[in-house]
Protein backbone atom coordinates (compact mmCIF):
# COMPACT_ATOMS: atom_id res chain seq x y z
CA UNK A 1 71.83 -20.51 -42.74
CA UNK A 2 72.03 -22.46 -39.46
CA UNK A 3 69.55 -25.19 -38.86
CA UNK A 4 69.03 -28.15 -36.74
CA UNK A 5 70.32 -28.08 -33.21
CA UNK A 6 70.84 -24.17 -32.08
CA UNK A 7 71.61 -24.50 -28.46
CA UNK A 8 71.71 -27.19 -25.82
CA UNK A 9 72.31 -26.40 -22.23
CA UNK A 10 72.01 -28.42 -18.58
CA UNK A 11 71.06 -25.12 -16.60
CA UNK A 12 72.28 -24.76 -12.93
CA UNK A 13 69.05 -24.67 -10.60
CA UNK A 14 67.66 -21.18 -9.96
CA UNK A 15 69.37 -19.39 -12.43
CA UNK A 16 68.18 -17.81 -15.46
CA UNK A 17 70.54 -19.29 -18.59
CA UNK A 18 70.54 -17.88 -22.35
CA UNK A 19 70.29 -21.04 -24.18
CA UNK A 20 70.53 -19.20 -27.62
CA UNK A 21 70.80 -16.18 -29.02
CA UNK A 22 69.67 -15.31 -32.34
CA UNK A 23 72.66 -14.21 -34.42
CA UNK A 24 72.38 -10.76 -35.86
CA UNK A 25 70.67 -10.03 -39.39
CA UNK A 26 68.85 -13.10 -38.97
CA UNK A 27 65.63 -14.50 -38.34
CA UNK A 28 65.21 -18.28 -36.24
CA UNK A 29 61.87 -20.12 -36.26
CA UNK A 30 62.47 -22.68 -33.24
CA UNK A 31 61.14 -25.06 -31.14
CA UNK A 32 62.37 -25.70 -27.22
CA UNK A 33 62.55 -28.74 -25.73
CA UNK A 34 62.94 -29.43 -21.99
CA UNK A 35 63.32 -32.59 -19.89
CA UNK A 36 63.44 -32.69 -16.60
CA UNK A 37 65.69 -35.40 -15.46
CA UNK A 38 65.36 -35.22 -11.79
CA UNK A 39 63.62 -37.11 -9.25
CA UNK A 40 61.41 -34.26 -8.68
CA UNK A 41 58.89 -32.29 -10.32
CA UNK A 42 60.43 -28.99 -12.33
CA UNK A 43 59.11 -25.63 -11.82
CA UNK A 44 59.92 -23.81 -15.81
CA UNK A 45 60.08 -20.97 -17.15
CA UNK A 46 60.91 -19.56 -20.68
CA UNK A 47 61.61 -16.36 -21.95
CA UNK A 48 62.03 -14.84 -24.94
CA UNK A 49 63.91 -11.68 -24.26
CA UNK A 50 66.67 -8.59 -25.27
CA UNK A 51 68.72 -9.43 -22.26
CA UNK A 52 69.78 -12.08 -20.09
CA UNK A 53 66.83 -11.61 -17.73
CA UNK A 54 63.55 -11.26 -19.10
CA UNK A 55 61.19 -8.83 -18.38
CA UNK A 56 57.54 -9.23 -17.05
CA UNK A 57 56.12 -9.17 -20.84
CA UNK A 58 58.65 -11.68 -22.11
CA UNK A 59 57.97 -14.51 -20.40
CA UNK A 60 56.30 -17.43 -22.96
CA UNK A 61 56.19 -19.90 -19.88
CA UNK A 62 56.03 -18.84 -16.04
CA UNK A 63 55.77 -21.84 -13.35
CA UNK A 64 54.91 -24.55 -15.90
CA UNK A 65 55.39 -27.94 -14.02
CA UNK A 66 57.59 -30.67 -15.89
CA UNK A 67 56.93 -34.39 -14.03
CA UNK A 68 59.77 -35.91 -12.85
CA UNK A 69 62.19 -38.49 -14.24
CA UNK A 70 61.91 -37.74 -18.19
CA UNK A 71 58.87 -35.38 -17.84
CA UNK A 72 58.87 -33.19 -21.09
CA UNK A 73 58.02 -29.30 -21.66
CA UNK A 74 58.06 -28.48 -25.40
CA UNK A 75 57.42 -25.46 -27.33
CA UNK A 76 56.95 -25.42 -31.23
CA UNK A 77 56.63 -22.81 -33.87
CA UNK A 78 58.63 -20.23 -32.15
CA UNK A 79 59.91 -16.87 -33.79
CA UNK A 80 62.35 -14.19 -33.03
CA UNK A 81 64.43 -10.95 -34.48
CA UNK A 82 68.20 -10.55 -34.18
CA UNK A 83 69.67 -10.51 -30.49
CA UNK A 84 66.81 -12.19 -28.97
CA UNK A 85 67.63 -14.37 -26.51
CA UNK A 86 65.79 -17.86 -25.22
CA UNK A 87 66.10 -17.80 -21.39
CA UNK A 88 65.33 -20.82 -19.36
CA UNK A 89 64.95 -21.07 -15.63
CA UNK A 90 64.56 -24.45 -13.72
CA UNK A 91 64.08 -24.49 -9.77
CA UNK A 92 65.78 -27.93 -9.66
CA UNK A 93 69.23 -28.93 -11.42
CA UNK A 94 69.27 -32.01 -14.27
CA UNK A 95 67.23 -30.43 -16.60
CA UNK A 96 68.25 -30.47 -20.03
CA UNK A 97 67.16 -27.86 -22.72
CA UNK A 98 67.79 -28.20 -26.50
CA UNK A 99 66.88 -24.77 -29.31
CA UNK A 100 66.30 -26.87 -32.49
CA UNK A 101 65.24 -25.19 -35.79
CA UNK A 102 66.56 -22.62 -38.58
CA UNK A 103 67.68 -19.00 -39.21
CA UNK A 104 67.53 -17.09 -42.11
């Protein structure tokens, strides 16, 4: 059983990133952290989704604004099924996005 950190990525800007993907026979309760470390605001979204690009109904966050310099997004008490994946979109570059929690 995994826990603790389960993905960290620095997403390019405009481009939807898999940051984790639930491992297969397993279940992950999660949390998602994002900080945006550029000089302007961050336009977010999340997704929690069977591909690589989320559908309309998987979306979990759509245009959420993170403040600049350090402003935080976080999500807590997450779930997901086997070969789910967390998808995370940023309109500006220097974000950083961490998947911390536990599968069983």
């Amino acid at each position: 059983m995994a826990t603790g950190i389960l993905g960290q990525f620095a997403p390019s800007a405009a481009t939807n990133t898999t940051v984790y993907t639930v491992p297969s026979a397993k279940i992950a309760t999660f949390n998602i952290n994002i900080v945006n470390r550029n000089a302007a605001v961050a336009t977010i979204r999340i997704g929690i989704s069977a591909t690589g690009t989320p559908g309309d109904t998987e979306w979990i966050e759509y245009g959420a604004k993170v403040l600049a310099d350090g402003g935080i997004l976080e999500r807590t008490g997450l779930v997901a099924q086997a070969a789910k994946n967390v998808v995370v979109y940023s309109d500006v570059a220097s974000t950083s996005v961490t998947v911390y929690g536990y599968e069983e």
